[in-house]
N, C-alpha and C. Protein backbone atom coordinates (compact mmCIF):
# COMPACT_ATOMS: atom_id res chain seq x y z
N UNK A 1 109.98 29.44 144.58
CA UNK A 1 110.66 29.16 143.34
C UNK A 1 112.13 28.90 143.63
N UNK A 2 112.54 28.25 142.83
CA UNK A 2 114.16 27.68 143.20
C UNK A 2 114.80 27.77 141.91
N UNK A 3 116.18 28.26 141.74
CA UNK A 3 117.10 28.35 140.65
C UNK A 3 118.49 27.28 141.16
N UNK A 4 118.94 26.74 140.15
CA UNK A 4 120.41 26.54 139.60
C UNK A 4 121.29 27.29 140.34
N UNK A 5 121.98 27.30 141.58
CA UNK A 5 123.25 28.12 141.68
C UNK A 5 124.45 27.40 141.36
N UNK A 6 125.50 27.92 141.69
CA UNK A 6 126.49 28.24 141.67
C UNK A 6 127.31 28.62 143.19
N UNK A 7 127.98 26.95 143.77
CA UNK A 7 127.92 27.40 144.81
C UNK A 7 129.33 28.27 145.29
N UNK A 8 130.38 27.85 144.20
CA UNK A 8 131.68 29.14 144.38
C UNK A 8 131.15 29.82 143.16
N UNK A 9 131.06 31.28 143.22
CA UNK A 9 130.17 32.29 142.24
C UNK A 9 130.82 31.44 141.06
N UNK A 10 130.40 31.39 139.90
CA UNK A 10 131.35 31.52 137.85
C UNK A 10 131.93 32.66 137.97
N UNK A 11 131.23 33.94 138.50
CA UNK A 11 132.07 35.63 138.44
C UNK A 11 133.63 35.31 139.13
N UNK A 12 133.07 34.54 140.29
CA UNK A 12 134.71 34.74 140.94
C UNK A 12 135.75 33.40 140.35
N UNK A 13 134.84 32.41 139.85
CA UNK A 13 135.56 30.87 139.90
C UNK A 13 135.23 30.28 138.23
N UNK A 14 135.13 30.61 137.62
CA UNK A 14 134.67 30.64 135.86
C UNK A 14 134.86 28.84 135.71
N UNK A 15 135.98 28.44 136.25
CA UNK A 15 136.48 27.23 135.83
C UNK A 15 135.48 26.44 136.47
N UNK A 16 134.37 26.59 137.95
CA UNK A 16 133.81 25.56 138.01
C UNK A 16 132.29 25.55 137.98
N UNK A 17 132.39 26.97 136.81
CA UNK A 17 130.89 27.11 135.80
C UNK A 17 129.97 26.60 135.68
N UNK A 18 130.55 24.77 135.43
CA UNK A 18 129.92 23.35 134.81
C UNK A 18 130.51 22.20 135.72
N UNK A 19 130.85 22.55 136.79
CA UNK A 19 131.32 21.52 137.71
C UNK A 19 129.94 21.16 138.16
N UNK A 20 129.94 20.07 138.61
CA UNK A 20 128.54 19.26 138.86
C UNK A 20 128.66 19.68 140.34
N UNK A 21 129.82 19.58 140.91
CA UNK A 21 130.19 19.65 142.53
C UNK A 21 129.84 21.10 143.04
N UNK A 22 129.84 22.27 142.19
CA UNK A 22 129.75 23.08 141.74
C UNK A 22 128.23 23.89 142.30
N UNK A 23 127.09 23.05 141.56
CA UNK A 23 125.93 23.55 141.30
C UNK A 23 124.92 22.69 142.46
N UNK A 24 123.94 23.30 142.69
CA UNK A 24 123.04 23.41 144.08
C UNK A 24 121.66 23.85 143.48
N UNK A 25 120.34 23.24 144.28
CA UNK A 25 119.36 23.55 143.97
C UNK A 25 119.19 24.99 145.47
N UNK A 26 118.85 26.40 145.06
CA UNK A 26 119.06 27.40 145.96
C UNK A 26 117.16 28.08 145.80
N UNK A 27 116.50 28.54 146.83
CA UNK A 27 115.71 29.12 146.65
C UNK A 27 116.12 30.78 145.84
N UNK A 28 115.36 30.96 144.92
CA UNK A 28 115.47 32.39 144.21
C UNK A 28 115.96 33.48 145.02
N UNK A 29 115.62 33.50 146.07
CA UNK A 29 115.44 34.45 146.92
C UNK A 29 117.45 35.05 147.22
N UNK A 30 117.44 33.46 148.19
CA UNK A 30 118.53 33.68 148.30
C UNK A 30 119.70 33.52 147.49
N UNK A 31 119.48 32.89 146.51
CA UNK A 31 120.11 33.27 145.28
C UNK A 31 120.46 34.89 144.97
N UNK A 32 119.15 35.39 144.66
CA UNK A 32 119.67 36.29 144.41
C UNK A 32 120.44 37.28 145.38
N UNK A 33 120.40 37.42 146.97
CA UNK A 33 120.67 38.08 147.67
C UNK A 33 122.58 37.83 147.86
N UNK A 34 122.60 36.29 147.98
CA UNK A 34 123.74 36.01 147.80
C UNK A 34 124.76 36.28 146.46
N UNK A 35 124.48 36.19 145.28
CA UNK A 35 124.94 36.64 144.05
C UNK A 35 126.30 36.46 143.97
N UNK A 36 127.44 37.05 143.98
CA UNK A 36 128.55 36.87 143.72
C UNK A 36 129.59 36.70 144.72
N UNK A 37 128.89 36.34 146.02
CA UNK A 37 129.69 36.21 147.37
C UNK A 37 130.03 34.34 147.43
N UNK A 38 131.05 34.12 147.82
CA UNK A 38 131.35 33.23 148.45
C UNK A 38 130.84 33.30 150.10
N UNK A 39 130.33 32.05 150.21
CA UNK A 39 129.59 31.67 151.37
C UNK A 39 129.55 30.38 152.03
N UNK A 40 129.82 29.71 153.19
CA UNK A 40 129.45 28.58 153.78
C UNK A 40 128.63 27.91 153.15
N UNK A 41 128.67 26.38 153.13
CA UNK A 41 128.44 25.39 152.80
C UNK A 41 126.52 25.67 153.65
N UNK A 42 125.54 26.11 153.38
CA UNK A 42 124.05 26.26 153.78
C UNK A 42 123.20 25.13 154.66
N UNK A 43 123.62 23.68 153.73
CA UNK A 43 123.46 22.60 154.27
C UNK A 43 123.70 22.61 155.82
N UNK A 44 125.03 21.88 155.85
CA UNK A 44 125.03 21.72 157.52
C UNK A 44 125.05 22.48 158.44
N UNK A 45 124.78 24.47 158.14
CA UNK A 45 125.05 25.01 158.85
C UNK A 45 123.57 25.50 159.51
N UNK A 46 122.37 25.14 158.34
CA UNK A 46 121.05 25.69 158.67
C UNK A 46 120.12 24.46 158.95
N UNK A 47 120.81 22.82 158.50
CA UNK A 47 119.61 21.56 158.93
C UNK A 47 119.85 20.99 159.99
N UNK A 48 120.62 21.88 160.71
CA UNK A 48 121.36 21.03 162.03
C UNK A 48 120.25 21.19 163.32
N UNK A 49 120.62 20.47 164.57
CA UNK A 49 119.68 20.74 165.30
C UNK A 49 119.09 22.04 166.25
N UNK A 50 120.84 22.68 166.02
CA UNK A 50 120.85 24.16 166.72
C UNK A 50 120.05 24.99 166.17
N UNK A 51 119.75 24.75 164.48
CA UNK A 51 118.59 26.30 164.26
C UNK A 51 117.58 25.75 163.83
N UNK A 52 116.44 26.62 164.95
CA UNK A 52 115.08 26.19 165.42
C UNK A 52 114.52 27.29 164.85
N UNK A 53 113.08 27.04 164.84
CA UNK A 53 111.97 28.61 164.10
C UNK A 53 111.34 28.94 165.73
N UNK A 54 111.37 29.85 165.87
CA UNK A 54 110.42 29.88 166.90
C UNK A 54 109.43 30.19 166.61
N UNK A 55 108.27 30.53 167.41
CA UNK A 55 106.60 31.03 167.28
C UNK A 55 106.68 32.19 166.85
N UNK A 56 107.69 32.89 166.23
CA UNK A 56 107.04 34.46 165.84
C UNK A 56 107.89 34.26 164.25
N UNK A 57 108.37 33.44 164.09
CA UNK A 57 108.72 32.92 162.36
C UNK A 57 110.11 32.80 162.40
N UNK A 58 110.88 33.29 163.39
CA UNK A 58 112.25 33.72 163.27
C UNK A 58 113.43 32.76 163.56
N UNK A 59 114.26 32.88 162.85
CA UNK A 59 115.13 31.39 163.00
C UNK A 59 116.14 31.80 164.03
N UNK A 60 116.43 30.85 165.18
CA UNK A 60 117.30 31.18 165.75
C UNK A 60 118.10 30.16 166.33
N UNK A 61 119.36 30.04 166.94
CA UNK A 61 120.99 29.53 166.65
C UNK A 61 121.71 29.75 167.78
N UNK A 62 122.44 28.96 168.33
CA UNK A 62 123.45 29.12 169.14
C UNK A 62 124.69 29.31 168.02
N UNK A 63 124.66 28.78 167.23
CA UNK A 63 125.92 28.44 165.94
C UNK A 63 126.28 29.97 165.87
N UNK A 64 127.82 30.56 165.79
CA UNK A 64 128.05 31.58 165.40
C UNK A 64 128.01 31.51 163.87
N UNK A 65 128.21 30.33 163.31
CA UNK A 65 128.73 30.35 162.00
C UNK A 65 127.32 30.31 160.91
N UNK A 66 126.15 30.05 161.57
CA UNK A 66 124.92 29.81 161.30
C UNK A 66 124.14 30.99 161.46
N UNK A 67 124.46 31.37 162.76
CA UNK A 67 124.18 32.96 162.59
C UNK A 67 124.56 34.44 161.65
N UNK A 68 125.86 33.98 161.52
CA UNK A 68 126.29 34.52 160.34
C UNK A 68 125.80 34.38 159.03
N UNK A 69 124.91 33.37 158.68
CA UNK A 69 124.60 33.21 157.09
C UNK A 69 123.81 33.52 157.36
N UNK A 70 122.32 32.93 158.54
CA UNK A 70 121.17 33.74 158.65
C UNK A 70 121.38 35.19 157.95
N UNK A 71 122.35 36.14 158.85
CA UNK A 71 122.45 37.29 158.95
C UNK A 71 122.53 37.73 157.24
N UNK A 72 123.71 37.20 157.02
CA UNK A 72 123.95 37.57 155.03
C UNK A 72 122.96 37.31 154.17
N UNK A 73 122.36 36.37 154.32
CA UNK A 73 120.47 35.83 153.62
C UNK A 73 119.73 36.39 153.37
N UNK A 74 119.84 37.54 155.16
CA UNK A 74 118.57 37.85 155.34
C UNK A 74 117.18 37.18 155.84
N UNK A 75 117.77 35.67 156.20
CA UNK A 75 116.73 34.82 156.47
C UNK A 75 115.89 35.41 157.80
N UNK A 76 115.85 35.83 158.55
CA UNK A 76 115.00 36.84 159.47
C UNK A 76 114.56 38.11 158.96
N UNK A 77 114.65 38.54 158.22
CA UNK A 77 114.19 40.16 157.07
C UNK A 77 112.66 39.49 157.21
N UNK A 78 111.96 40.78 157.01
CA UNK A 78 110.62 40.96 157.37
C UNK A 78 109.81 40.01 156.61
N UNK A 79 110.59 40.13 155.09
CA UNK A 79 109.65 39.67 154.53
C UNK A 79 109.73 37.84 154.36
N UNK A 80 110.92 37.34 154.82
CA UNK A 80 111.11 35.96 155.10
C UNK A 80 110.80 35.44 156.05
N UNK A 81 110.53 36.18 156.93
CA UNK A 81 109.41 35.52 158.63
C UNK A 81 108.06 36.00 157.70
N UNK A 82 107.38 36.69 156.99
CA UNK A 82 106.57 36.88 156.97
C UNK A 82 105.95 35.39 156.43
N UNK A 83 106.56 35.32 155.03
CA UNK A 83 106.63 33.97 154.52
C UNK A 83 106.99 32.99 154.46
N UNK A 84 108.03 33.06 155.87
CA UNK A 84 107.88 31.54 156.69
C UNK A 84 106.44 31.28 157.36
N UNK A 85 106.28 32.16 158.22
CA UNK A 85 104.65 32.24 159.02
C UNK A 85 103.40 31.84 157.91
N UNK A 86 103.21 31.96 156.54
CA UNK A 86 102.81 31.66 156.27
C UNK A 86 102.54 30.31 155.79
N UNK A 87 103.65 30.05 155.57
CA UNK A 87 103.63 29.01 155.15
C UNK A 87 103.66 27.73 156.19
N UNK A 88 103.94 27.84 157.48
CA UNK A 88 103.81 27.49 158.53
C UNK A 88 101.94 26.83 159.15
N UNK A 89 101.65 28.05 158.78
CA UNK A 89 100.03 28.46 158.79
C UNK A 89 99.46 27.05 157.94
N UNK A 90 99.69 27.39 156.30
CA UNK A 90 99.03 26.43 155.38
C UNK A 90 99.22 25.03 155.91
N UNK A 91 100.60 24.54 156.37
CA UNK A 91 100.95 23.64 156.38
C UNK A 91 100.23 22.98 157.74
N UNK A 92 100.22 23.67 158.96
CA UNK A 92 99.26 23.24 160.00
C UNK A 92 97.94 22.90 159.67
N UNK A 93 97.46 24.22 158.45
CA UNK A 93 95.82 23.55 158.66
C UNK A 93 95.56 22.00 157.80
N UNK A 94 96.69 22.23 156.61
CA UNK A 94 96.14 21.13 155.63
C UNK A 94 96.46 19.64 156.65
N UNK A 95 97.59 19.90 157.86
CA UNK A 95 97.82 18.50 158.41
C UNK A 95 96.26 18.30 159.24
N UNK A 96 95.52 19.50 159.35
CA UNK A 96 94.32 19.03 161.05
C UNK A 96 93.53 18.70 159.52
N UNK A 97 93.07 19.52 158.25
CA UNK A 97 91.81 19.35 157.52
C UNK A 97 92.24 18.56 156.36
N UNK A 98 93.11 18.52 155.80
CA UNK A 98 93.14 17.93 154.59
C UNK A 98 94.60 16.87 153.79
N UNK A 99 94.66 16.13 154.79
CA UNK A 99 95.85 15.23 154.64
C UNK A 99 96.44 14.66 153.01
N UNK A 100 95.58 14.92 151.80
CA UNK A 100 95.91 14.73 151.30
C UNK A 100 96.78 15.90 150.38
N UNK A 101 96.93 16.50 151.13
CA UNK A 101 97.21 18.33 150.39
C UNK A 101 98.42 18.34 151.65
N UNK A 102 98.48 17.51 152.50
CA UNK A 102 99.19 18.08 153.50
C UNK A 102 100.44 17.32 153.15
N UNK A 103 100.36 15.54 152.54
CA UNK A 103 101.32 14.68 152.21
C UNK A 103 101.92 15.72 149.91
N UNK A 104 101.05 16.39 149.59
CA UNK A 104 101.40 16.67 148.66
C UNK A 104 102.62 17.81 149.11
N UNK A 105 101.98 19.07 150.34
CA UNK A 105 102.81 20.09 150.54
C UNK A 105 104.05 19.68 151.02
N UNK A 106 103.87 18.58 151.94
CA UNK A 106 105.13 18.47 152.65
C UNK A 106 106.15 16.79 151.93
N UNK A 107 105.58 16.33 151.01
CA UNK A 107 106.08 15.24 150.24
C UNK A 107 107.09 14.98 149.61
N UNK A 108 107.90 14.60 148.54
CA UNK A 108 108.69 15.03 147.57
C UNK A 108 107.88 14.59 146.14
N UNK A 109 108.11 15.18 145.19
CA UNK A 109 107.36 15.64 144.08
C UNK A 109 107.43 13.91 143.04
N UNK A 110 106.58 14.02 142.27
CA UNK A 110 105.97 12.95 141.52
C UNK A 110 107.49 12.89 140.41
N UNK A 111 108.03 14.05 140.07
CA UNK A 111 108.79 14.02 138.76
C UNK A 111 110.33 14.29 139.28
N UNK A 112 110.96 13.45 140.26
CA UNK A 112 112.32 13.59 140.69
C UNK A 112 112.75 12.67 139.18
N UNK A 113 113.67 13.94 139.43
CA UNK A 113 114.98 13.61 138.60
C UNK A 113 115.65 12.60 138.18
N UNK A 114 116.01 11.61 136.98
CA UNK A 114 116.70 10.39 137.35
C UNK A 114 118.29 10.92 136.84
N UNK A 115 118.71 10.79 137.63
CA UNK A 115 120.03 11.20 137.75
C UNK A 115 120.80 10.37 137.10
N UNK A 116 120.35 8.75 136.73
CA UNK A 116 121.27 8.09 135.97
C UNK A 116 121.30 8.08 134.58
N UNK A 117 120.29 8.84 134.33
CA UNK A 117 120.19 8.77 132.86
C UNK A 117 120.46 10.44 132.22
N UNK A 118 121.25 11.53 133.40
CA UNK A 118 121.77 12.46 132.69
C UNK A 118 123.12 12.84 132.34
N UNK A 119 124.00 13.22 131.47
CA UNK A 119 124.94 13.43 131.42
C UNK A 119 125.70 14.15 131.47
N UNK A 120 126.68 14.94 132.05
CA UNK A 120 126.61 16.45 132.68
C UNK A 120 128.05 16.43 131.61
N UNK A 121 128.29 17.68 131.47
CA UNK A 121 129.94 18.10 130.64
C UNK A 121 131.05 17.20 131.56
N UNK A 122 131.80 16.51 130.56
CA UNK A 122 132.98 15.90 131.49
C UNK A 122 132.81 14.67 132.24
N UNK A 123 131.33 14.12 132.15
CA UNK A 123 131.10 13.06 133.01
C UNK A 123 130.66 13.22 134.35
N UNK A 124 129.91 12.28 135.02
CA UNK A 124 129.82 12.85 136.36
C UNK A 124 130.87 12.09 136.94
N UNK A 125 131.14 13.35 138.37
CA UNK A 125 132.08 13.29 138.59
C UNK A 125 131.71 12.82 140.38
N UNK A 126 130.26 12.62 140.60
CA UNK A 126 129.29 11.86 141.94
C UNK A 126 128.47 10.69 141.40
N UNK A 127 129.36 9.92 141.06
CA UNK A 127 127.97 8.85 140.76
C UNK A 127 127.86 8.33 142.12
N UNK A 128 128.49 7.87 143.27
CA UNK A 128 127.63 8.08 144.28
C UNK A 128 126.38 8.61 144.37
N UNK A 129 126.53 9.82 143.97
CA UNK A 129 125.39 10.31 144.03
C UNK A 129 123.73 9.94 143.92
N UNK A 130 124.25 8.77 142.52
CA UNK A 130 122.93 8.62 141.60
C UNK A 130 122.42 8.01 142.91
N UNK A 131 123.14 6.85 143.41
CA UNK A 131 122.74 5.75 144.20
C UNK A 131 121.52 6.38 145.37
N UNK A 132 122.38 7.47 146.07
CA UNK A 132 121.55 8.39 146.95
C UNK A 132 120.45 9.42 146.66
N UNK A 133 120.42 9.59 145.21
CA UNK A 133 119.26 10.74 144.72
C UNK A 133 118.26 10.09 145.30
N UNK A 134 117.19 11.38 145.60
CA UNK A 134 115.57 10.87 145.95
C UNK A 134 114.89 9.80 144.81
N UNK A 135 115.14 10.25 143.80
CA UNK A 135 114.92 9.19 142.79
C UNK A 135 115.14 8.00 142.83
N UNK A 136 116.37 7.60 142.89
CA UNK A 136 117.01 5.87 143.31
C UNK A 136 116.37 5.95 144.86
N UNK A 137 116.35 6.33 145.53
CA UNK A 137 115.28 6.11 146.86
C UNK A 137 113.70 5.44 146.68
N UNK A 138 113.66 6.44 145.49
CA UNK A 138 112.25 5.94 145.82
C UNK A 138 111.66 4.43 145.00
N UNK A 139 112.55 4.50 143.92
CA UNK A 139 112.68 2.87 143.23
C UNK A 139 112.58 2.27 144.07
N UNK A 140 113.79 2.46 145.12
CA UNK A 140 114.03 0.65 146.08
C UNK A 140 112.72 1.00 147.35
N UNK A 141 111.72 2.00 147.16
CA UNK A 141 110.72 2.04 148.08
C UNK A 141 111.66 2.98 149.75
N UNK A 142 112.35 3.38 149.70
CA UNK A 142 113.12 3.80 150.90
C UNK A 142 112.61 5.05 151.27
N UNK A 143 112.23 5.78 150.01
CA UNK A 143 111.85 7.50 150.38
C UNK A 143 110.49 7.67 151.05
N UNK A 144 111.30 8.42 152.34
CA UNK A 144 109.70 8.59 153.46
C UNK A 144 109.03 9.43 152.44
N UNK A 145 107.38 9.42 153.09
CA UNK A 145 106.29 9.57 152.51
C UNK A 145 106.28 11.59 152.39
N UNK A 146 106.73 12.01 153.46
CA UNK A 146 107.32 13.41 153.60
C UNK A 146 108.53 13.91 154.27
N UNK A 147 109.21 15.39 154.12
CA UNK A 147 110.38 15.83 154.11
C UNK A 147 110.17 15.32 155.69
């Protein structure tokens, strides 16, 4: 499940509440663990090539700075290798037995967002953006078939 964050807290930063620049799609999890902390930018510090999963679920990093958010996350806590491994699991068998469950798990979803037709408080302030959403991707046919 995934929530709405807030990527400088509203508790600590109120003014950028409704900033578009602001807000992030965050798994629940770490949402909630993170809560009212200011934290590194997640993106480039966890899709980079330095942090790898290894065979026992656990993410690991040469990055000090990557290691550090791991660490605050909790992304190695028992119960997030547990349910990385699992999900690891599903995703292997549906690629050997059932490819069409395997392009759904690992795909991007039927109902992306059209970003040009919403209007956020104040205007947006990334229309770049629209151009690059998965949505405008997948119009001009560009968006691979999975993540």
């Amino acid at each position: 499940m995934f929530d709405i964050d807030h990527f400088h807290p509203s508790a600590i930063r109120p003014a950028l509440a409704a900033n578009y620049d602001n807000l992030l799609y965050a798994c629940a999890t770490c949402n909630s663990i993170k809560r009212d902390t200011e934290i590194p930018d997640p993106l480039p510090l966890l899709t980079q090539t330095h942090v790898r999963v290894s065979e026992d679920g656990r993410l690991q990093t040469d990055s000090p700075e990557a290691a550090c958010l791991m660490e605050l996350l909790d992304l190695n806590g028992e119960d997030s290798v547990e349910f990385r491994m699992t999900w690891i699991g599903i995703i292997a068998l549906a690629a050997r037995f059932d490819r069409a469950l395997y392009r759904k798990l690992m795909g991007f979803p039927n109902d992306l967002p059209d970003l040009s037709r919403l209007r956020p408080p104040g205007g947006n302030t990334r229309p770049d953006g629209v151009v690059l959403s998965h949505h405008a991707q997948r119009q001009r046919g560009e968006l691979p078939e999975s993540y």
